[in-house]
C-alpha atoms as a PDB file:
ATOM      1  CA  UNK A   1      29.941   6.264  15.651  1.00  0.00           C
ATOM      2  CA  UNK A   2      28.057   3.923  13.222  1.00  0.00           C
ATOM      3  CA  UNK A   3      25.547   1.422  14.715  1.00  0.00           C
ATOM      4  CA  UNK A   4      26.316  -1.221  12.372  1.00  0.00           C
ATOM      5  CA  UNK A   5      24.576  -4.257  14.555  1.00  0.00           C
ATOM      6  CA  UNK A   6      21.503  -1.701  14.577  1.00  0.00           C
ATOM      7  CA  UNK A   7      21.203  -0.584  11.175  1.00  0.00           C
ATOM      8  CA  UNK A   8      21.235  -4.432  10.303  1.00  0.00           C
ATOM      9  CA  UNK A   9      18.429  -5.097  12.507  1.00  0.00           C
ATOM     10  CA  UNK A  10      16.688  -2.382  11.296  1.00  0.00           C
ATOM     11  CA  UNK A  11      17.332  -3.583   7.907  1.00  0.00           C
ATOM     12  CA  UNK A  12      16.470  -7.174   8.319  1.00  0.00           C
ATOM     13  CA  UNK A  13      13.241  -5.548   9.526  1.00  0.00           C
ATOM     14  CA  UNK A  14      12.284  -3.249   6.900  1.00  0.00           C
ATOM     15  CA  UNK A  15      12.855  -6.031   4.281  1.00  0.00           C
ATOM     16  CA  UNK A  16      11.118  -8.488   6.018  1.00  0.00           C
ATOM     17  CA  UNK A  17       8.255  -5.787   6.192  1.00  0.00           C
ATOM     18  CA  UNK A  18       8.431  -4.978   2.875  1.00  0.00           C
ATOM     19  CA  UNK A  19       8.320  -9.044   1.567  1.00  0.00           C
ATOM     20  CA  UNK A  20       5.283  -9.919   3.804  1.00  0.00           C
ATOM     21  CA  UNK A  21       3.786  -6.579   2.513  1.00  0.00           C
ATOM     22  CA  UNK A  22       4.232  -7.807  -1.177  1.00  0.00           C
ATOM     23  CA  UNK A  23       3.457 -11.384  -0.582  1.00  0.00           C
ATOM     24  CA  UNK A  24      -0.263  -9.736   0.793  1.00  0.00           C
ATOM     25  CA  UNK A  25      -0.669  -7.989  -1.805  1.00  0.00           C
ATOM     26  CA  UNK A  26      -0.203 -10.732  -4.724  1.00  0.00           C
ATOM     27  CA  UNK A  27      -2.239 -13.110  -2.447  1.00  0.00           C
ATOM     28  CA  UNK A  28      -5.303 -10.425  -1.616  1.00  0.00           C
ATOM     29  CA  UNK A  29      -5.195 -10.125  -5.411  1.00  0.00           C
ATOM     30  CA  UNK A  30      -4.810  -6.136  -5.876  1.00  0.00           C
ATOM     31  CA  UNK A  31      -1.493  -6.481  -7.529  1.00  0.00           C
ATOM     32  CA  UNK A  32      -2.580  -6.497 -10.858  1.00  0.00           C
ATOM     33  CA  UNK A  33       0.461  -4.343 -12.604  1.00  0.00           C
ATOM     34  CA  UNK A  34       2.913  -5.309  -9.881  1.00  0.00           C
ATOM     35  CA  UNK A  35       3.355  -1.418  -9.616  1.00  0.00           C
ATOM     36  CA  UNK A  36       1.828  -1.245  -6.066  1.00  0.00           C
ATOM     37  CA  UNK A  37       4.389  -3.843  -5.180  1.00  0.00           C
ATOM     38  CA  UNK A  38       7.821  -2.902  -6.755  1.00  0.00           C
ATOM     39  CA  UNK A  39       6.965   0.765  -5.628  1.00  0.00           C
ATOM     40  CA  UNK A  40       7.151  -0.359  -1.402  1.00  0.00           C
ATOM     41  CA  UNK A  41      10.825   0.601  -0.425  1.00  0.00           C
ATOM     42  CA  UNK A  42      12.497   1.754   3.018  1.00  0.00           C
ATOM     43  CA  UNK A  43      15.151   4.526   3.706  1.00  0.00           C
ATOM     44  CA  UNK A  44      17.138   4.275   6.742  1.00  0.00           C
ATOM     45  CA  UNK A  45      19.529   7.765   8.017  1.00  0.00           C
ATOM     46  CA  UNK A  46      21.734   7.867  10.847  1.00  0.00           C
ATOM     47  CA  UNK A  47      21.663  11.112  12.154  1.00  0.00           C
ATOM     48  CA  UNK A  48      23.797  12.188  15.612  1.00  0.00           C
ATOM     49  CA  UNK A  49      21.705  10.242  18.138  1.00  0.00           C
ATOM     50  CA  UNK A  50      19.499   8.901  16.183  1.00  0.00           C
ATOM     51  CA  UNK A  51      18.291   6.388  13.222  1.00  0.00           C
ATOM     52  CA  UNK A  52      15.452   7.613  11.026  1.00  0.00           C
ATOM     53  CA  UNK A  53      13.413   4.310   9.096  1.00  0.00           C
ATOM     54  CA  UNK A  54      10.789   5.526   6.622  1.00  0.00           C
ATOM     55  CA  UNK A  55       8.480   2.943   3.922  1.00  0.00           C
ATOM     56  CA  UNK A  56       6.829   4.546   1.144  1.00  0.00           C
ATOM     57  CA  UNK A  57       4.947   3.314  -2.055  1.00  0.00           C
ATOM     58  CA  UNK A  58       2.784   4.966  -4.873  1.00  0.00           C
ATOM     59  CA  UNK A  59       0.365   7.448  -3.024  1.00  0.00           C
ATOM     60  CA  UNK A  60      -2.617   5.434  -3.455  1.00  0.00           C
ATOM     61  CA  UNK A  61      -1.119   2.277  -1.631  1.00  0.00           C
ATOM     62  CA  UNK A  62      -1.802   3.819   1.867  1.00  0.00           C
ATOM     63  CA  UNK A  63      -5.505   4.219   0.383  1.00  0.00           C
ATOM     64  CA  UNK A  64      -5.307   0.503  -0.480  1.00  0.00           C
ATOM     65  CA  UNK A  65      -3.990  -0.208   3.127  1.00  0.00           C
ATOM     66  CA  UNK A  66      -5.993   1.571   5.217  1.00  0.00           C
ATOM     67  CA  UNK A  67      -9.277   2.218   3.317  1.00  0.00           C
ATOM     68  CA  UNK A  68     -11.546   5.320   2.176  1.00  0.00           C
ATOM     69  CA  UNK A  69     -14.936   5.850   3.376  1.00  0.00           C
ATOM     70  CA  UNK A  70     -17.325   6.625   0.129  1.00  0.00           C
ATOM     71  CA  UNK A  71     -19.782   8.873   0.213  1.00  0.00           C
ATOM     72  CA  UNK A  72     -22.377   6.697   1.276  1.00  0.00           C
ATOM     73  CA  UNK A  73     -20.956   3.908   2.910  1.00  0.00           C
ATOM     74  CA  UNK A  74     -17.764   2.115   3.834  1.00  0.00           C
ATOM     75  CA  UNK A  75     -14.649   3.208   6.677  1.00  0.00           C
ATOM     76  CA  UNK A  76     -11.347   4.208   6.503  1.00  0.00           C
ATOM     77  CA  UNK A  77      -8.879   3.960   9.579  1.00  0.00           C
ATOM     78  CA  UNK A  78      -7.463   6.995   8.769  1.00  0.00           C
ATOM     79  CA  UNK A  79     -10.211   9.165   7.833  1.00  0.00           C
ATOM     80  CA  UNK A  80      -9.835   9.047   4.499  1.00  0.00           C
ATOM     81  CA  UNK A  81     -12.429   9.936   2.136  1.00  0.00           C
ATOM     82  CA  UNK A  82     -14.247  10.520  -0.854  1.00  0.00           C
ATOM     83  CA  UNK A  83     -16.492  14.282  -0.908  1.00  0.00           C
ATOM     84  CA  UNK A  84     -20.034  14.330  -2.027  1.00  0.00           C
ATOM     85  CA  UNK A  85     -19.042  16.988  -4.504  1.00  0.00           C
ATOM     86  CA  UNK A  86     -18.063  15.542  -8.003  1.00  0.00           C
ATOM     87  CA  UNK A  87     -14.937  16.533  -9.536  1.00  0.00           C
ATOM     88  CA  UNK A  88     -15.367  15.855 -13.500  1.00  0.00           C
ATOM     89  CA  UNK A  89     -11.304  16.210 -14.061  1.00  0.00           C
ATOM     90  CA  UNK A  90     -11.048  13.280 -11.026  1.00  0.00           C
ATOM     91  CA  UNK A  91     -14.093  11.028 -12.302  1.00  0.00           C
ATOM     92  CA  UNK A  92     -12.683  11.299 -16.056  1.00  0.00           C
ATOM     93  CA  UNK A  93      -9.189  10.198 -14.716  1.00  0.00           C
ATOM     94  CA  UNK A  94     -10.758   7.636 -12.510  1.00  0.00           C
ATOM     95  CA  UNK A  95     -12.789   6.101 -15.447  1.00  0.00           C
ATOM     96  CA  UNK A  96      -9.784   6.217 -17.113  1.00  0.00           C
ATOM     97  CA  UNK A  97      -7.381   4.086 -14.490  1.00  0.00           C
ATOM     98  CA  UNK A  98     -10.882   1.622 -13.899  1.00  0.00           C
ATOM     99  CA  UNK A  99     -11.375   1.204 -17.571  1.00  0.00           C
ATOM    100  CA  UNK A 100      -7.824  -0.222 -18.117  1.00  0.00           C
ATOM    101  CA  UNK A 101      -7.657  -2.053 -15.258  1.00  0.00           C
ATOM    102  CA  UNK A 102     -10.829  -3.464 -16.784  1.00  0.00           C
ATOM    103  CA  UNK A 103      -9.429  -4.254 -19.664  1.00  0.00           C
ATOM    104  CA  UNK A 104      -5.972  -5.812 -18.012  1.00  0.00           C
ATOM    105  CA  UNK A 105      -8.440  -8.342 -15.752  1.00  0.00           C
ATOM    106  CA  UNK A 106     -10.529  -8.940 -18.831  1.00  0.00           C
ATOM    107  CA  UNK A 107     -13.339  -8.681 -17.117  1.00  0.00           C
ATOM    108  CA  UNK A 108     -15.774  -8.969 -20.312  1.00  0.00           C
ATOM    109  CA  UNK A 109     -14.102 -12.034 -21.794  1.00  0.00           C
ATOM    110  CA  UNK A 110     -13.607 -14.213 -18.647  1.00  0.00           C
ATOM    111  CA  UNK A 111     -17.339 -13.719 -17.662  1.00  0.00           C
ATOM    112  CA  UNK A 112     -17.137 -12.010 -14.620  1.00  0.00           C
ATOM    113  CA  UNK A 113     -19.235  -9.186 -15.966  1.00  0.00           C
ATOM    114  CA  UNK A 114     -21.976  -8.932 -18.268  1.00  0.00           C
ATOM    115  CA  UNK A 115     -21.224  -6.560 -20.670  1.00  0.00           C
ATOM    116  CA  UNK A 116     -23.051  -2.916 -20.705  1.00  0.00           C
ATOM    117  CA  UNK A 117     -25.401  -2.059 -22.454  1.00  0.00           C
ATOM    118  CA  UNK A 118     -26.574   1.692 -23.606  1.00  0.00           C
ATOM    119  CA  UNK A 119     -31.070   2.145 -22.647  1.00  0.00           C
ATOM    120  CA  UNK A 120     -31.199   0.933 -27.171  1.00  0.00           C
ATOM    121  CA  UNK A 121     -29.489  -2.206 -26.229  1.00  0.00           C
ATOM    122  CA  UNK A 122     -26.289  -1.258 -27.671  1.00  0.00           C
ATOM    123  CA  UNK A 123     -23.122  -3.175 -26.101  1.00  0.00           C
ATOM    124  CA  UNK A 124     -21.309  -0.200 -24.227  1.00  0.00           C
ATOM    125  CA  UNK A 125     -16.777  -0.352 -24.071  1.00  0.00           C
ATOM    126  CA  UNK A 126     -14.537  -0.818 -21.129  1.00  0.00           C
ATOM    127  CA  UNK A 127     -14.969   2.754 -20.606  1.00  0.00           C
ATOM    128  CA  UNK A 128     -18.705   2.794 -19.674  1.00  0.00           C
ATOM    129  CA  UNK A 129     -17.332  -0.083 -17.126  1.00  0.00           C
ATOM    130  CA  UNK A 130     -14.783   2.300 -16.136  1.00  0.00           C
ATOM    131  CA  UNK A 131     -17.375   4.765 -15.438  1.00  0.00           C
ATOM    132  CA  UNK A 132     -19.854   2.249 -13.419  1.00  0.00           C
ATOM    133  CA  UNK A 133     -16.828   1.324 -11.150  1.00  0.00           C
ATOM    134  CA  UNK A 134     -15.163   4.902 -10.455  1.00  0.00           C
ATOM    135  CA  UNK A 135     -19.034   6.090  -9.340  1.00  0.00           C
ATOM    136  CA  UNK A 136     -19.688   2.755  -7.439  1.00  0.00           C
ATOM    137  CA  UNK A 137     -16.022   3.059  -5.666  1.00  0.00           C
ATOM    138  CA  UNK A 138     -16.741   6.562  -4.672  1.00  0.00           C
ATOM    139  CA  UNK A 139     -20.160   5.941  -3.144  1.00  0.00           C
ATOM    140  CA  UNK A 140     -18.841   2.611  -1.246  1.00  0.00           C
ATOM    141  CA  UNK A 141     -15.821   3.630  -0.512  1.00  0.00           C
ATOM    142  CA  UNK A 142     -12.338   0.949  -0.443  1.00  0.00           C
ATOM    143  CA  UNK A 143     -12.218  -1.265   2.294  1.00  0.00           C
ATOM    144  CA  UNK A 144      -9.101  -1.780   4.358  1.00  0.00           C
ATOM    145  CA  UNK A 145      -6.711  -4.418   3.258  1.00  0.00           C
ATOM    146  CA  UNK A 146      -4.062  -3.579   5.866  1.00  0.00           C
ATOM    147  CA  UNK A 147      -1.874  -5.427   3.246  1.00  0.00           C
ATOM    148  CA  UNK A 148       1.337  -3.179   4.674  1.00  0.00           C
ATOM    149  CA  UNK A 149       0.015  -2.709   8.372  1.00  0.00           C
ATOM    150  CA  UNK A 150      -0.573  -6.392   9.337  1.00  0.00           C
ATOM    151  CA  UNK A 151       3.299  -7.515   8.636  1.00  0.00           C
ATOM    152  CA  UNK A 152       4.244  -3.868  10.261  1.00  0.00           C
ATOM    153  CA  UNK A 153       2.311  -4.276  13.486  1.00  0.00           C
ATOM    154  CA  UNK A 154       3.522  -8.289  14.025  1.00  0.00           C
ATOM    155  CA  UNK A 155       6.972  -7.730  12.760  1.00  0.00           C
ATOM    156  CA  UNK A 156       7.305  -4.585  15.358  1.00  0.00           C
ATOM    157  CA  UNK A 157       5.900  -6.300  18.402  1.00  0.00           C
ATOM    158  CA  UNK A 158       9.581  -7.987  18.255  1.00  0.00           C
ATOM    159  CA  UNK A 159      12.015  -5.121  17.040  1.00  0.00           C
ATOM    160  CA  UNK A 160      12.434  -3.302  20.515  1.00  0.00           C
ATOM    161  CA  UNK A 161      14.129  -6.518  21.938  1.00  0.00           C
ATOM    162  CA  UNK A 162      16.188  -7.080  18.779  1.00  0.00           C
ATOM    163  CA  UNK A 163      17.261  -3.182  19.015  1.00  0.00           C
ATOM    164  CA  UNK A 164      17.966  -3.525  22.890  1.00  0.00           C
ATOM    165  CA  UNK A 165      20.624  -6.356  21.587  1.00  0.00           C
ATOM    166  CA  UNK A 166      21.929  -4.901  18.491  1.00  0.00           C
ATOM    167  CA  UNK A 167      22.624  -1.852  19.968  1.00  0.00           C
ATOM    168  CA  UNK A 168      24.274  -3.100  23.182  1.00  0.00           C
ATOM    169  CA  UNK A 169      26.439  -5.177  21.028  1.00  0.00           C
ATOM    170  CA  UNK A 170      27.225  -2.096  19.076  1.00  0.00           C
ATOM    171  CA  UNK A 171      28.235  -0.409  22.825  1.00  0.00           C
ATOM    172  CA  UNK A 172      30.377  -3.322  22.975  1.00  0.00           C
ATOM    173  CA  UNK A 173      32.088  -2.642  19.909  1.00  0.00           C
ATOM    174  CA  UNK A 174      32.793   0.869  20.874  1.00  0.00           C
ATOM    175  CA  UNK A 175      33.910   0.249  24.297  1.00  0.00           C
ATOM    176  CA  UNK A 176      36.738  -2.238  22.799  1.00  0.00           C
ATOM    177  CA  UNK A 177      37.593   0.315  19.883  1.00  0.00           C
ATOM    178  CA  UNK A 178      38.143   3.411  22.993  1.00  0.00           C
ATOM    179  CA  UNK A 179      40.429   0.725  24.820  1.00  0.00           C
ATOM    180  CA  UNK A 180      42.532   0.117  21.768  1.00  0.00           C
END
């Protein structure tokens, strides 16, 4: 038997999830490539008894969401975390992603940050900004945005009345199929 009512419910759900979950992310500013954003999809199975909804998004979304503790300061609501021992391989590629997104904001030209300079004086590159943020992200840590869990959590506190319907209408449906 297919649930249709149900599936639609869950459906209107999940996208409604998933539009609230963009919409905090453009307005909390950390949607920069629109990757994060275009990334957030849903996959609903019907299985026997059952209907299985799932969300992902690019890995470092859920950090986003629910926040990493640095090594010195900051909290994550899942225990997530940065370790006191430095990978180079990581910090490279960190100072690598930071550096670009540098460079994408513009962050030297619009005046939001004084550019570097090297102990001579010398004006130091996006990557030396790269740098300064991966090591000052890793000691602070990334705060919680709850940019997916907020539209979740208030979206959810109605979906177990809207399910109780749907489904019983779907019940309805397949009693009047049997008595045909």
């Amino acid at each position: 038997m297919r649930y249709k009512k149900t599936e639609e419910t869950l459906r209107r759900f999940a996208q409604h999830v998933i539009l609230e979950a963009r919409k905090n992310l453009k307005d909390k500013d950390k949607n920069v490539s629109s990757k994060l954003s275009d990334s957030i999809t849903y996959k609903a199975e019907e299985y026997a008894n059952s209907i299985f909804l799932s969300f992902s998004m690019e890995d470092y979304g859920w950090f986003q969401d629910r926040g990493v503790r640095g090594t010195e300061s900051g909290r994550s609501l899942d225990n997530f975390r940065y370790k006191k021992t430095s990978n180079l391989v990581g910090l490279e590629a960190a100072t690598g992603i930071f550096a670009a997104w540098a460079k994408s904001r513009g962050l030297f030209s619009a005046g939001k940050f004084d550019q570097p300079r090297s102990r001579k004086g010398q004006f130091q590159g996006y990557a030396t900004l790269g740098y300064i943020l991966a090591n000052s992200i890793k000691k602070k840590g990334i705060k919680p945005s709850m940019f997916f869990t907020k539209p979740f959590e208030k979206l959810f506190k109605d979906l177990p009345d809207e399910l109780i319907e749907s489904y019983g209408l779907d019940v309805e449906d397949l009693i009047q199929y049997i008595r045909k």
